[in-house]
Protein backbone atom coordinates (compact mmCIF):
# COMPACT_ATOMS: atom_id res chain seq x y z
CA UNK A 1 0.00 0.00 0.00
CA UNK A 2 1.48 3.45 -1.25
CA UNK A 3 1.59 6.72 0.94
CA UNK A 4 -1.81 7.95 -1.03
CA UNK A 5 -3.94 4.28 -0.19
CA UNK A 6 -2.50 4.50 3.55
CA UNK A 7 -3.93 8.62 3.49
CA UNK A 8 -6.97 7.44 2.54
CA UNK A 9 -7.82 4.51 4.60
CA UNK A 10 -6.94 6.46 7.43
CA UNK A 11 -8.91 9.37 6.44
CA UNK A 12 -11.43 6.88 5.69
CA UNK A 13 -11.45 5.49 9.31
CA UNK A 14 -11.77 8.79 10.50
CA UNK A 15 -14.93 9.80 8.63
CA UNK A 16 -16.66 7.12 9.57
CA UNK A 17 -15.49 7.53 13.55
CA UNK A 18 -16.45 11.34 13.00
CA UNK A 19 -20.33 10.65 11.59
CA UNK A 20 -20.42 7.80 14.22
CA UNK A 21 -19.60 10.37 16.60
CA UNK A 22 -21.58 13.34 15.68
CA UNK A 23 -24.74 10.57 15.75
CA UNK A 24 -23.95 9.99 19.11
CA UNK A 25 -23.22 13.04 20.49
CA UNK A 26 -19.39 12.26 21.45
CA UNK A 27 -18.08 15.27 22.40
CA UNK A 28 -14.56 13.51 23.49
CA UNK A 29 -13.95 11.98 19.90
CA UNK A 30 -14.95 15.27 18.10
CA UNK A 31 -12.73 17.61 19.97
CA UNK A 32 -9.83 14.84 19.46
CA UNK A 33 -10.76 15.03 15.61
CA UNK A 34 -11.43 18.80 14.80
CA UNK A 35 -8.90 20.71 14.00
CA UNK A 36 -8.94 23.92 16.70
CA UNK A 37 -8.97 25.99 13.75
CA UNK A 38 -12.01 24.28 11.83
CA UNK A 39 -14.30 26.41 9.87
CA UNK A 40 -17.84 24.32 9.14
CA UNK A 41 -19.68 25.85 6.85
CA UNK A 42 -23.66 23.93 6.97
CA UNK A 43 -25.54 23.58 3.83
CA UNK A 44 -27.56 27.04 5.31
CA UNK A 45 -24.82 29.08 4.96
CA UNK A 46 -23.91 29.03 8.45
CA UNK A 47 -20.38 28.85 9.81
CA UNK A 48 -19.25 27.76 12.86
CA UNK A 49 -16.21 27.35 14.97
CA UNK A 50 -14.87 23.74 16.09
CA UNK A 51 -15.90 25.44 19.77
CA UNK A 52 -19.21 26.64 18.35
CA UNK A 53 -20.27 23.75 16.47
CA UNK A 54 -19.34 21.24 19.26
CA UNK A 55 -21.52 23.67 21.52
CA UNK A 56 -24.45 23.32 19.07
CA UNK A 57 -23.88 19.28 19.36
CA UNK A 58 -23.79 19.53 23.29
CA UNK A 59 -26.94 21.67 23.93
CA UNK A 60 -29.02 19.54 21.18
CA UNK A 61 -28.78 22.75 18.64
CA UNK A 62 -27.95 19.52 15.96
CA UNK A 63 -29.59 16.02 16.96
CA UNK A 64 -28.84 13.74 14.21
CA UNK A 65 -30.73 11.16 14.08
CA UNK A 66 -29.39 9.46 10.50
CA UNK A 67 -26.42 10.57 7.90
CA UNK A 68 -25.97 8.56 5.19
CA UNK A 69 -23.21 9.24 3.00
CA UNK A 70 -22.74 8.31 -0.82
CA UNK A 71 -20.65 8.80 -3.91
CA UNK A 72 -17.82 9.33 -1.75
CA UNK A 73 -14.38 10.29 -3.79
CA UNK A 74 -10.76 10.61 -1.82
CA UNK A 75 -8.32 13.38 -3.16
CA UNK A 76 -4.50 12.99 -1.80
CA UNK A 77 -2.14 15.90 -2.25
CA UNK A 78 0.86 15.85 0.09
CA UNK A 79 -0.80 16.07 3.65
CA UNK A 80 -4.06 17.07 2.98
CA UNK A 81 -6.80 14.69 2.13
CA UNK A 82 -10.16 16.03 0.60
CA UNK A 83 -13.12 14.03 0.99
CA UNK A 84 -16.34 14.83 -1.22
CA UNK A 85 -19.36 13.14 -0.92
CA UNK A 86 -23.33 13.13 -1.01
CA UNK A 87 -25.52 13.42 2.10
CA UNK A 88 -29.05 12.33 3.32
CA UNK A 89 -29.56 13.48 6.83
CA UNK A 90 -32.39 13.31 8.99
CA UNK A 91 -31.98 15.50 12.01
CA UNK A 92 -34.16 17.63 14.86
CA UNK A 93 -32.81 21.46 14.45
CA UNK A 94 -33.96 23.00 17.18
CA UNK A 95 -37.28 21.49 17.89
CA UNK A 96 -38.16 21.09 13.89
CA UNK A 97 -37.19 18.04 12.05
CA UNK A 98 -35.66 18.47 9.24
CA UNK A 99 -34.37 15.87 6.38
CA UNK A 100 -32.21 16.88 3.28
CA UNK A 101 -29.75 15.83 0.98
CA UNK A 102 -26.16 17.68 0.51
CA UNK A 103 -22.69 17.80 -1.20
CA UNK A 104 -20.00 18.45 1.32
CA UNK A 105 -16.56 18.25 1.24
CA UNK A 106 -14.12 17.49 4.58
CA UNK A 107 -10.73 18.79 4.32
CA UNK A 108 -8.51 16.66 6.51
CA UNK A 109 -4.64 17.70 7.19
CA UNK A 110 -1.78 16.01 8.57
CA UNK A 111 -0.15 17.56 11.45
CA UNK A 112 2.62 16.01 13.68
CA UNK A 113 -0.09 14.41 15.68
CA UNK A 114 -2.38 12.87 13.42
CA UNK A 115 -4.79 13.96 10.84
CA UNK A 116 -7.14 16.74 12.01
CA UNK A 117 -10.46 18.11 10.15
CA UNK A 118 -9.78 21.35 9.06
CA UNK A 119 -12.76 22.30 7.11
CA UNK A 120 -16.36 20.94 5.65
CA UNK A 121 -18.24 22.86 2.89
CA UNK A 122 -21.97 21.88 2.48
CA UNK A 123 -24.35 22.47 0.09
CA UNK A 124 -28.04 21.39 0.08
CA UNK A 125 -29.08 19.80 -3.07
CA UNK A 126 -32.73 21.67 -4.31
CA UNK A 127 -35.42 19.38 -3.67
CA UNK A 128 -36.04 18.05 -7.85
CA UNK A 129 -39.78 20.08 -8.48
């Protein structure tokens, strides 16, 4: 396995530790995994702060209830791995539920410690008329 397939799986095993943990509320695991200077940008325009958005997570701002994630594509270059992929998540946004489908893409970086997520850019997908 080259430098780029090793990149990948571990980004790889990190995505899926990250969704498992934003499903279940893991505050520990997500502050281990976000970078401290994350920018998340939500398919709503809004951006938030790896502080902020793990706030929203612990005060039930965001209660996923399902993410499913498809067409997922790995880009290496050097230390960074990007991660695009299609979304269909159910969640409760502050009292309303709310289901939708998204593009995002994770930006993961290697830093002397690990890999960190340093940024997500989502954008909903128009409901087809």
């Amino acid at each position: 396995m080259n430098q780029s397939d090793q990149a990948v799986e571990a980004v790889r095993q990190l995505e899926d530790e990250r969704y498992a943990a934003m499903l279940g509320k893991d505050i520990a695991v997500l502050d281990r995994l976000l970078d401290d200077k994350l920018v998340y940008m939500h398919s709503t325009g809004v951006a938030d702060t790896k502080s902020s958005y793990i706030e929203g997570l612990r005060t039930g701002v965001w209660d996923y209830r399902s993410i499913d994630r498809t067409e997922m594509r790995y880009q290496v270059d050097g230390d960074i791995v990007l991660v695009f992929g299609k979304l269909a998540i159910s969640m409760i946004t502050r009292g309303v539920h709310k289901a939708f489908e998204s593009r995002a893409l994770a930006v993961w970086v290697r830093k002397p410690d690990g890999w960190h997520l340093l940024a997500v850019q989502s954008g909903a997908i128009p409901v087809a008329a």
